[in-house]
N, C-alpha and C. Protein backbone atom coordinates (compact mmCIF):
# COMPACT_ATOMS: atom_id res chain seq x y z
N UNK A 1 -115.74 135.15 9.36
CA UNK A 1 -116.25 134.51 10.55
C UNK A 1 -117.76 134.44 10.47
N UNK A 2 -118.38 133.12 11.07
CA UNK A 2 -119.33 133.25 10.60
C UNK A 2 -120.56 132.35 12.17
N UNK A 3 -121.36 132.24 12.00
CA UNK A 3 -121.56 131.42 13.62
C UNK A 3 -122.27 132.32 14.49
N UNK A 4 -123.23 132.23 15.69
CA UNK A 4 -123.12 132.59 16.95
C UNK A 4 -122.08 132.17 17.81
N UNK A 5 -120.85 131.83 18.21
CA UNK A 5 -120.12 131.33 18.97
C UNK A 5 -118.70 131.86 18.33
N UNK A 6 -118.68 132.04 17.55
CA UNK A 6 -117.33 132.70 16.77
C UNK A 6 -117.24 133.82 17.22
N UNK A 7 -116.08 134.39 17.76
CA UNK A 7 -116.17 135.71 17.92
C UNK A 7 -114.80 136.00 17.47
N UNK A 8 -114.47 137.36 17.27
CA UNK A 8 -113.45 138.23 16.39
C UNK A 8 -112.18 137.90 17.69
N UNK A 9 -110.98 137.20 16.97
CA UNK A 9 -110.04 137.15 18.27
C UNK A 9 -109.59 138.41 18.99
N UNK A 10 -109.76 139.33 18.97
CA UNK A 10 -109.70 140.71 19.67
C UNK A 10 -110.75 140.89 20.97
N UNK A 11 -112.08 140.02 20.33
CA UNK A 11 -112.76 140.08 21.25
C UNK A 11 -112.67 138.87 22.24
N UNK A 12 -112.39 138.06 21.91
CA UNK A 12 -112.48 136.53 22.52
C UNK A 12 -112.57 136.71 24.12
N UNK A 13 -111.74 137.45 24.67
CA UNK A 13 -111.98 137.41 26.59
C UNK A 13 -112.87 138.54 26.77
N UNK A 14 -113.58 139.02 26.03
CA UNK A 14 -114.63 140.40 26.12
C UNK A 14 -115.82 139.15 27.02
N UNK A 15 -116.21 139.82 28.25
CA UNK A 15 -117.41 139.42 28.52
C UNK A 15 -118.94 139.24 27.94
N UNK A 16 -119.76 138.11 27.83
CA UNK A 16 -120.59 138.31 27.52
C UNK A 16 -122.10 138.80 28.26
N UNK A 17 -121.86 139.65 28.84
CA UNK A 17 -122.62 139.99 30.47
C UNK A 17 -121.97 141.41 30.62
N UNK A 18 -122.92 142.39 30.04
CA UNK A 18 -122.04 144.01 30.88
C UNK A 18 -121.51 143.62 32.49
N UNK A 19 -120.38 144.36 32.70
CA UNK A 19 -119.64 144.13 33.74
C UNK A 19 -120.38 145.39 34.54
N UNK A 20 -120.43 145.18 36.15
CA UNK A 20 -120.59 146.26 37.04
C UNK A 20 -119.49 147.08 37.36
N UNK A 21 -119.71 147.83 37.94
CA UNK A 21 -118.72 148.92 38.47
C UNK A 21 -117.40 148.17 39.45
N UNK A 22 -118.39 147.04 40.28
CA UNK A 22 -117.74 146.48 41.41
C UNK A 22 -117.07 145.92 40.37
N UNK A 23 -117.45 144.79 39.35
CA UNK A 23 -116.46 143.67 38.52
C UNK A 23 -115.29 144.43 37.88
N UNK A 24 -115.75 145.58 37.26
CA UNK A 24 -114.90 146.71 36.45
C UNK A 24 -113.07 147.09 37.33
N UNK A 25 -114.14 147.47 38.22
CA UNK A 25 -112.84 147.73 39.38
C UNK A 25 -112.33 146.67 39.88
N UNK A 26 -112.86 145.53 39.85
CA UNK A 26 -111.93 144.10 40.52
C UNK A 26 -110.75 143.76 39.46
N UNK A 27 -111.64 143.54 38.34
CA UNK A 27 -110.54 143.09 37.01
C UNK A 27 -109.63 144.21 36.77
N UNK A 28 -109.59 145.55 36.70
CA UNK A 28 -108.79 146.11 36.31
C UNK A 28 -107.90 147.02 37.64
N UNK A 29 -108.26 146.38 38.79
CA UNK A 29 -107.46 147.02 39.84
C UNK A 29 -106.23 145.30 40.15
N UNK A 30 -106.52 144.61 39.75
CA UNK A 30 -105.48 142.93 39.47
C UNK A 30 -104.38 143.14 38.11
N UNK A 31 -103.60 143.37 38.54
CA UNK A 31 -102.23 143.53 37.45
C UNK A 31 -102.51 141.88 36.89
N UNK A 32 -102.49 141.10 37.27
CA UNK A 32 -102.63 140.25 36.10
C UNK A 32 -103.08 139.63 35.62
N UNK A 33 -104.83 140.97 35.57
CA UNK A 33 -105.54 140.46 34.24
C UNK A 33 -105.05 141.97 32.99
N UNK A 34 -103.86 142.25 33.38
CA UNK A 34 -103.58 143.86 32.78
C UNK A 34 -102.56 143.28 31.51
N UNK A 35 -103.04 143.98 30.09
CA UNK A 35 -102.23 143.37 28.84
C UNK A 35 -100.74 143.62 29.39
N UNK A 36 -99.75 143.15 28.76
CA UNK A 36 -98.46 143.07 29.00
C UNK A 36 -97.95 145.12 28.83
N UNK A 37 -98.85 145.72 27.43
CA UNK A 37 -98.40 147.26 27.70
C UNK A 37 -98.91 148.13 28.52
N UNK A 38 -99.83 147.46 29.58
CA UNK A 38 -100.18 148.49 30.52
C UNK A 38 -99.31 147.65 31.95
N UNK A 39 -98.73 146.51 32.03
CA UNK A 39 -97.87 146.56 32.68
C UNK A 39 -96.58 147.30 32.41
N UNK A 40 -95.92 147.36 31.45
CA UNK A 40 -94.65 148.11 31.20
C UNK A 40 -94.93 149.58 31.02
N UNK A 41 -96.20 150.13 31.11
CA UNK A 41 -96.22 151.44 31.22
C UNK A 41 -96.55 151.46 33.04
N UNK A 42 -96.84 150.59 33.22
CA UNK A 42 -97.03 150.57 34.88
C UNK A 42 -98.07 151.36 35.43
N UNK A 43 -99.10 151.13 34.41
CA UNK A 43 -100.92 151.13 34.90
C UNK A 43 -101.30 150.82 36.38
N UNK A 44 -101.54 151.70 36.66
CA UNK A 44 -102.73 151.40 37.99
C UNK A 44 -103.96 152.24 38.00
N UNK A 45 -104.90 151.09 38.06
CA UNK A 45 -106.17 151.73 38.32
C UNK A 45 -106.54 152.78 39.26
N UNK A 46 -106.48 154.36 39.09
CA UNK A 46 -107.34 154.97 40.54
C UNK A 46 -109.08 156.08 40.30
N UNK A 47 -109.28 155.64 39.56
CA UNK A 47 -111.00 155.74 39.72
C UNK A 47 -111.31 155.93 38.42
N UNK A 48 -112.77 155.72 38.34
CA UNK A 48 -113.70 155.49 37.39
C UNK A 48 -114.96 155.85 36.98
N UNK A 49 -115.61 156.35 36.25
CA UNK A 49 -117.28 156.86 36.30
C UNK A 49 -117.94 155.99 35.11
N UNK A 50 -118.81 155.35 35.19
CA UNK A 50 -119.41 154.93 34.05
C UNK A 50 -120.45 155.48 33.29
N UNK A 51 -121.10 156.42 34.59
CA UNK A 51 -122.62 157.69 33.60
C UNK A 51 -121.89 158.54 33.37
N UNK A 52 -120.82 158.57 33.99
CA UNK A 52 -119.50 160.42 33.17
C UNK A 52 -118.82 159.70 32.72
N UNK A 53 -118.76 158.66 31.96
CA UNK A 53 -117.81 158.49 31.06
C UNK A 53 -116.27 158.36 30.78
N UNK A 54 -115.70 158.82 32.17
CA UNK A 54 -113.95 159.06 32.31
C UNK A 54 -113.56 157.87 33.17
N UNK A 55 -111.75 158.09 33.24
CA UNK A 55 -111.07 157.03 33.95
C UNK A 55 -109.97 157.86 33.94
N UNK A 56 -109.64 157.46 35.33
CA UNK A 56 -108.47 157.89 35.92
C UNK A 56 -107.36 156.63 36.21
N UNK A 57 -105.86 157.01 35.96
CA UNK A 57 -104.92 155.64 36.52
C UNK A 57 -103.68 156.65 36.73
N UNK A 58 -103.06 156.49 37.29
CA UNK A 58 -101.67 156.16 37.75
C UNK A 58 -100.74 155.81 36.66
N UNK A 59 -99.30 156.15 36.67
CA UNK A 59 -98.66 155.42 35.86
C UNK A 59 -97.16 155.75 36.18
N UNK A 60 -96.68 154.18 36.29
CA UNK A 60 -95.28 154.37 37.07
C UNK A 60 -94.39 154.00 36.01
N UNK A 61 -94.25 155.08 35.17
CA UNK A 61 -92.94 154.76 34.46
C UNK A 61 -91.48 154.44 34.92
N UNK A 62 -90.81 153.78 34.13
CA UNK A 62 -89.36 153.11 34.53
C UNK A 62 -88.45 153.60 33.77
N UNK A 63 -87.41 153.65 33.69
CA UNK A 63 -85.83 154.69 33.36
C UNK A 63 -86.02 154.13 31.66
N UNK A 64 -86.26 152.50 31.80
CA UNK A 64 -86.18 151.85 30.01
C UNK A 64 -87.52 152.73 28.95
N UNK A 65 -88.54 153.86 30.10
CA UNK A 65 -88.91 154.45 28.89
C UNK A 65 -88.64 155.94 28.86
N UNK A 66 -87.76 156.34 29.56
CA UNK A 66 -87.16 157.43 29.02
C UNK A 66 -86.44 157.98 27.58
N UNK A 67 -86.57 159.68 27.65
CA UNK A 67 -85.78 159.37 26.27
C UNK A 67 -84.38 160.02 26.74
N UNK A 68 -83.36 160.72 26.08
CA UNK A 68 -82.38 161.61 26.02
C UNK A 68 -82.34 162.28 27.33
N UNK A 69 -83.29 163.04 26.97
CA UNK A 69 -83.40 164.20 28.30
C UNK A 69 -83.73 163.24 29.67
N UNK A 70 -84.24 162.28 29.74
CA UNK A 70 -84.36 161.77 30.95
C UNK A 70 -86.20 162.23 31.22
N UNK A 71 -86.54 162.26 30.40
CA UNK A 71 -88.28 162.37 30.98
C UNK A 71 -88.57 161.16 29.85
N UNK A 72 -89.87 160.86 29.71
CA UNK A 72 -91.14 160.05 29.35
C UNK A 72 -90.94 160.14 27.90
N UNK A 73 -90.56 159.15 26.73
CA UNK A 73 -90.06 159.47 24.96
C UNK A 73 -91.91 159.89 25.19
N UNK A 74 -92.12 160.50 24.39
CA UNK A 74 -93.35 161.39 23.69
C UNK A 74 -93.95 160.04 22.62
N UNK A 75 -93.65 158.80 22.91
CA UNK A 75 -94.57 158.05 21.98
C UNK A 75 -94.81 156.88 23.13
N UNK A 76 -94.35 156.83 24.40
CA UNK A 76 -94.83 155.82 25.69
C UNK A 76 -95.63 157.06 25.88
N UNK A 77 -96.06 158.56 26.34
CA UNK A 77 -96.77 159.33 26.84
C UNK A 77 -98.21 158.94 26.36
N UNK A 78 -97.93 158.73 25.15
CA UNK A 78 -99.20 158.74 23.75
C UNK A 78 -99.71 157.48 24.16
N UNK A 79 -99.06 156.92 24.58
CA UNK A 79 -99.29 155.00 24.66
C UNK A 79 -100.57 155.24 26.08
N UNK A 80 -99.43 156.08 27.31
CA UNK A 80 -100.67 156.10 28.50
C UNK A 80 -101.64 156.81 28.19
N UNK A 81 -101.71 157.48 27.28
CA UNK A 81 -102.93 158.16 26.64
C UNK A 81 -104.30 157.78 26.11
N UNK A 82 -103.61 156.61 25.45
CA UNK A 82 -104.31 155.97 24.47
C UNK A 82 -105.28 154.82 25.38
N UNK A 83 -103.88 154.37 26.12
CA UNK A 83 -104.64 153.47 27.32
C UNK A 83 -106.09 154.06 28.28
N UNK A 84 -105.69 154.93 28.63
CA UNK A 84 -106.97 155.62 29.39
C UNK A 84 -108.13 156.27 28.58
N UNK A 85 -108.04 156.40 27.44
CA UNK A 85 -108.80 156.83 26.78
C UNK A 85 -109.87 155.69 26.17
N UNK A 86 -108.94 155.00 25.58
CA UNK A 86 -110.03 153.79 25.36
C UNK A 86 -110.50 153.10 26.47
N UNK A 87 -110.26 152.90 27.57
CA UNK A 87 -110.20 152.50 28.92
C UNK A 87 -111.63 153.03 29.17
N UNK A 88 -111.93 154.02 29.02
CA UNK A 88 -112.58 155.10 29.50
C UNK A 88 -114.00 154.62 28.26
N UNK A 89 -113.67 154.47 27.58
CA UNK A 89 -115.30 153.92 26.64
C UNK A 89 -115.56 152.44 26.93
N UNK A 90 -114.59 151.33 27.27
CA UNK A 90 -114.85 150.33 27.66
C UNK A 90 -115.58 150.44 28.96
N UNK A 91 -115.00 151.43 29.94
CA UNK A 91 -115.58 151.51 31.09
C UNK A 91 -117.11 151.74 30.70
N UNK A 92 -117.25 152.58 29.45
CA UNK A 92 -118.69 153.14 29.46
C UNK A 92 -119.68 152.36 28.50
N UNK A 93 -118.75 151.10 28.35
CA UNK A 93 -119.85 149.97 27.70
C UNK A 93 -119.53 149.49 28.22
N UNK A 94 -119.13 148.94 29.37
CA UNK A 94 -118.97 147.68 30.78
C UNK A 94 -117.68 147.02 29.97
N UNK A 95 -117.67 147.15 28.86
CA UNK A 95 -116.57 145.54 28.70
C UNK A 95 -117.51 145.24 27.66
N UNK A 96 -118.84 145.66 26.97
CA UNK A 96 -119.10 144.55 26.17
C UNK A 96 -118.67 145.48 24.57
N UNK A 97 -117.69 145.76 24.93
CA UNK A 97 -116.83 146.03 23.15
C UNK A 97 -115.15 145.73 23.45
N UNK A 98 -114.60 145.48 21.73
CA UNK A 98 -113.20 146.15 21.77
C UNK A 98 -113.21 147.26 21.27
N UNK A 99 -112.10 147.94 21.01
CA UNK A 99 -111.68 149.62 20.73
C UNK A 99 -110.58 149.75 20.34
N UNK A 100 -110.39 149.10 19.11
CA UNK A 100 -108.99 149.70 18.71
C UNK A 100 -109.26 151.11 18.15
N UNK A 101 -107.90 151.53 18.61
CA UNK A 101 -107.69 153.32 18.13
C UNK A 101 -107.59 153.18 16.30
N UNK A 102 -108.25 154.58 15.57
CA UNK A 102 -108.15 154.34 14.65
C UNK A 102 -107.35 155.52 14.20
N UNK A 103 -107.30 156.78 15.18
CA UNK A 103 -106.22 157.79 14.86
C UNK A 103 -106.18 158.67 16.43
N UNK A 104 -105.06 158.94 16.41
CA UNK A 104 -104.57 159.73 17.62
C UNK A 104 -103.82 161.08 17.11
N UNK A 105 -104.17 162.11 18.06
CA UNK A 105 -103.86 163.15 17.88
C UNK A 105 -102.98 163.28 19.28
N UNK A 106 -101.40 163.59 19.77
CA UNK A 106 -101.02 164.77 21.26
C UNK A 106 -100.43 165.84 20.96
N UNK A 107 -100.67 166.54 21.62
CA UNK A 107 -99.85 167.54 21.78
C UNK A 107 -99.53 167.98 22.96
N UNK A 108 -97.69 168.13 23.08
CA UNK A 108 -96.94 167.96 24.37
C UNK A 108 -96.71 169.56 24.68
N UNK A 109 -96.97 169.52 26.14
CA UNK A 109 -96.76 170.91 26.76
C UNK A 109 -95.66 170.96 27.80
N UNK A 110 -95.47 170.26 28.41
CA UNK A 110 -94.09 169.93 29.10
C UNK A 110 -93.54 168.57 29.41
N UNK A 111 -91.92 168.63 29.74
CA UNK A 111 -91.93 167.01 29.56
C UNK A 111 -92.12 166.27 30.72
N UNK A 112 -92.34 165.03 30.99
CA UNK A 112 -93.22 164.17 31.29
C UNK A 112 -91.91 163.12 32.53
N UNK A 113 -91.70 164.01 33.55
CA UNK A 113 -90.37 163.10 34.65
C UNK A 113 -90.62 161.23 34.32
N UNK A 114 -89.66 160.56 34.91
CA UNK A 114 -89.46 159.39 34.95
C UNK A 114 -90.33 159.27 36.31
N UNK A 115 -91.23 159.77 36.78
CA UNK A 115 -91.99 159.11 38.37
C UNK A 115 -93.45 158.87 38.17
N UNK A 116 -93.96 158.63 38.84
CA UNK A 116 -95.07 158.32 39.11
C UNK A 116 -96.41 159.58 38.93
N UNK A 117 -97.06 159.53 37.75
CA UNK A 117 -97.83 160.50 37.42
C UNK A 117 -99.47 159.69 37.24
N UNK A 118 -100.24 161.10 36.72
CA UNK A 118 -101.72 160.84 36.83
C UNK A 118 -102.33 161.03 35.65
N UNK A 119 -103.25 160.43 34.43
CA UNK A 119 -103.93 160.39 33.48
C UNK A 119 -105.51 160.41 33.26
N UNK A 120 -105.94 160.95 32.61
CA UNK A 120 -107.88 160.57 32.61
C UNK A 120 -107.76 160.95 31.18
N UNK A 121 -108.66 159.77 30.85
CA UNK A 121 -109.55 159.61 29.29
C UNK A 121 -110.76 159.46 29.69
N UNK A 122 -111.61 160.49 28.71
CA UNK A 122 -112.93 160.67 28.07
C UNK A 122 -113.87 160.66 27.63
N UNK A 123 -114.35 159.59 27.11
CA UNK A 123 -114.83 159.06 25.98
C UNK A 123 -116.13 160.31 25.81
N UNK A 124 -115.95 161.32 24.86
CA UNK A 124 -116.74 162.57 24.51
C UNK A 124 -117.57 162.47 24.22
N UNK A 125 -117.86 160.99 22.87
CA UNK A 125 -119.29 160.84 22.15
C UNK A 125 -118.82 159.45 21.94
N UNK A 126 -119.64 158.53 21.97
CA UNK A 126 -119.66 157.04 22.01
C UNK A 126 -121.32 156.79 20.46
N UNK A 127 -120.91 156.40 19.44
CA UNK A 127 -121.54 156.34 18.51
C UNK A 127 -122.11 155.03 18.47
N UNK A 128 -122.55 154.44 17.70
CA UNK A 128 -122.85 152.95 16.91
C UNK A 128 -121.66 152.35 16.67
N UNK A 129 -120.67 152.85 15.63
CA UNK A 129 -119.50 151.95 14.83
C UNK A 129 -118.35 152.58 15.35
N UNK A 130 -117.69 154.57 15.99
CA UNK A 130 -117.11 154.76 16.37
C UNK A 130 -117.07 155.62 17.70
N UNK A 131 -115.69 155.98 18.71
CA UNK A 131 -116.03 156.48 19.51
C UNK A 131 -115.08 157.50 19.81
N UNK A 132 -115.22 158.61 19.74
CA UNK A 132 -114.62 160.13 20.52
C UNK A 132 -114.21 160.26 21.66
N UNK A 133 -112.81 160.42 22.13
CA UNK A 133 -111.81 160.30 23.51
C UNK A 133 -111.02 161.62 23.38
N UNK A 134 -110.91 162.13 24.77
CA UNK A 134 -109.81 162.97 24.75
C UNK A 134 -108.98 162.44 26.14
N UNK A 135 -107.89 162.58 26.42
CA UNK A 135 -107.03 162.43 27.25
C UNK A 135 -105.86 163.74 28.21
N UNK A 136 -105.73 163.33 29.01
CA UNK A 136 -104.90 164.97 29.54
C UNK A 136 -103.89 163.82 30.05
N UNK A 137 -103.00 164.02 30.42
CA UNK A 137 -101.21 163.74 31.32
C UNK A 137 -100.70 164.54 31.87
N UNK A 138 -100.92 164.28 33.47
CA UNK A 138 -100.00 165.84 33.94
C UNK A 138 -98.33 165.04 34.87
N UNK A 139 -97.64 166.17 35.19
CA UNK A 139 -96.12 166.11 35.34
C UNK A 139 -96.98 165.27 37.12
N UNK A 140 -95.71 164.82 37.79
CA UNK A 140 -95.94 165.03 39.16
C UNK A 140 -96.15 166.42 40.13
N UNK A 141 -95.91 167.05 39.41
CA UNK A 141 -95.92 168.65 40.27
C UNK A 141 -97.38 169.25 39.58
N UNK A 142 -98.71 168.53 38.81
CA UNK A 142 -99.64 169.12 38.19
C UNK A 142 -99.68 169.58 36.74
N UNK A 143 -98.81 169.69 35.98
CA UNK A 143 -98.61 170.44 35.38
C UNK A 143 -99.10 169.15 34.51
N UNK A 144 -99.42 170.23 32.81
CA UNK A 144 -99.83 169.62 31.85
C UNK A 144 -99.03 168.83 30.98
N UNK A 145 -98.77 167.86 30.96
CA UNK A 145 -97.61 167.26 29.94
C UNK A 145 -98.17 166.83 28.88
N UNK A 146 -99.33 166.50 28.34
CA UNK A 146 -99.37 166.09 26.88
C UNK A 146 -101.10 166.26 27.48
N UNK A 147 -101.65 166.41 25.98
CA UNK A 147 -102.84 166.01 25.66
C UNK A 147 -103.52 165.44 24.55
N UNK A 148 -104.27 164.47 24.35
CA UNK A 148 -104.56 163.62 23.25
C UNK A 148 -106.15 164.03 22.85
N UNK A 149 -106.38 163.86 21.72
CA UNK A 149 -107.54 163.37 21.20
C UNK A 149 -107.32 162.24 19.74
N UNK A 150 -108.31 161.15 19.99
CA UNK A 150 -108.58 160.03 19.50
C UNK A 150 -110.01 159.77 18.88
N UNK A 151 -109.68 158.87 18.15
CA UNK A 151 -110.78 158.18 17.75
C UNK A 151 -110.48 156.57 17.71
N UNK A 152 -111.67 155.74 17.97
CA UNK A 152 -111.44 154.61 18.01
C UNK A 152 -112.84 153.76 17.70
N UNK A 153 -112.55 152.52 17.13
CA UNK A 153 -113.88 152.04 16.30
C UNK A 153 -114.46 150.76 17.76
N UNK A 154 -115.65 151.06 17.84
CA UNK A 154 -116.17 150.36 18.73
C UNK A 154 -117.32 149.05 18.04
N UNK A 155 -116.44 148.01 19.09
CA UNK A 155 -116.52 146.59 18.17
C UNK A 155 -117.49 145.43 19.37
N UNK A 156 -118.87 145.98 19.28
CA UNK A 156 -119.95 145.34 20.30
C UNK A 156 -120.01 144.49 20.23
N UNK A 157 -119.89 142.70 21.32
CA UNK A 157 -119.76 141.86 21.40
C UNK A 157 -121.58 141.77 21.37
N UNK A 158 -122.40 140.61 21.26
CA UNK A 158 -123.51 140.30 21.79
C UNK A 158 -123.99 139.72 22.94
N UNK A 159 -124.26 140.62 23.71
CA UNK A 159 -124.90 139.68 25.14
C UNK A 159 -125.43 138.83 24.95
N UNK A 160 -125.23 137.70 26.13
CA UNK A 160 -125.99 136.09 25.90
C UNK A 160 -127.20 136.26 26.27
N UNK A 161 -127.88 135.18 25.25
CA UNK A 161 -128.84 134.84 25.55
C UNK A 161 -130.55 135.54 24.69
């Protein structure tokens, strides 16, 4: 790729204008500007910090991601993990990067009901080329159900102008 106007198709709907707090929270509190896997994990936005770096959401899992036992399969857990975590460095560059994950680490401490639970990702250290996330998942009753740490390569769009 080559150009000012070309951009990497990953990035293509990345803003070219850091987003505010207010825009941050408009676009990502609207289910449908939300990718198709944070609808089927059933993402909802509930708060955000951009000088601390974290993000908090909601997540209403459905019976189709259960496993055996009837709680959360341990690779949709990883998924809301992953979501809030990178979530959480986009928040802390407004929107002007992508973030694909480049390795994930969880480890599960209890399992994870079919209802409506709470998530926050991290972003620990935000570099030049990559960026450092940790993630927590707790049960509906508080409790700890999984915890992640990640890494993910951060892919800076150029502001206009």
């Amino acid at each position: 790729m080559s150009g000012p106007d070309l951009v990497a198709p990953d990035l293509a709907g990345t803003p070219r204008e850091p987003m505010t707090a207010d825009q941050i929270r408009d676009y990502l509190g609207q289910r449908a500007n939300h990718p198709y896997a944070s609808k089927l994990l059933g993402f909802r936005l509930a708060d955000f910090s951009i000088e601390e770096r974290w993000l908090e959401a909601d997540f209403h899992p459905t019976q189709q991601l259960a496993n055996l036992r009837n709680s959360v399969q341990g690779g949709i857990v990883t998924a809301m993990l992953d979501e809030v975590m990178s979530l959480a460095v986009l928040v802390s560059e407004r929107f002007m990067c992508g973030v694909p994950t480049l390795e994930i680490k969880t480890s599960f401490f209890a399992p994870l009901p079919v209802e409506p639970c709470r998530a926050r990702g991290v972003a620990t250290k935000i570099g030049g080329r990559v960026a450092f996330m940790e993630g927590t998942i707790w049960t509906p009753s508080g409790d700890i159900a999984a915890r992640s740490s990640a890494t993910c390569q951060v892919r800076r769009v150029k502001a206009a102008g």
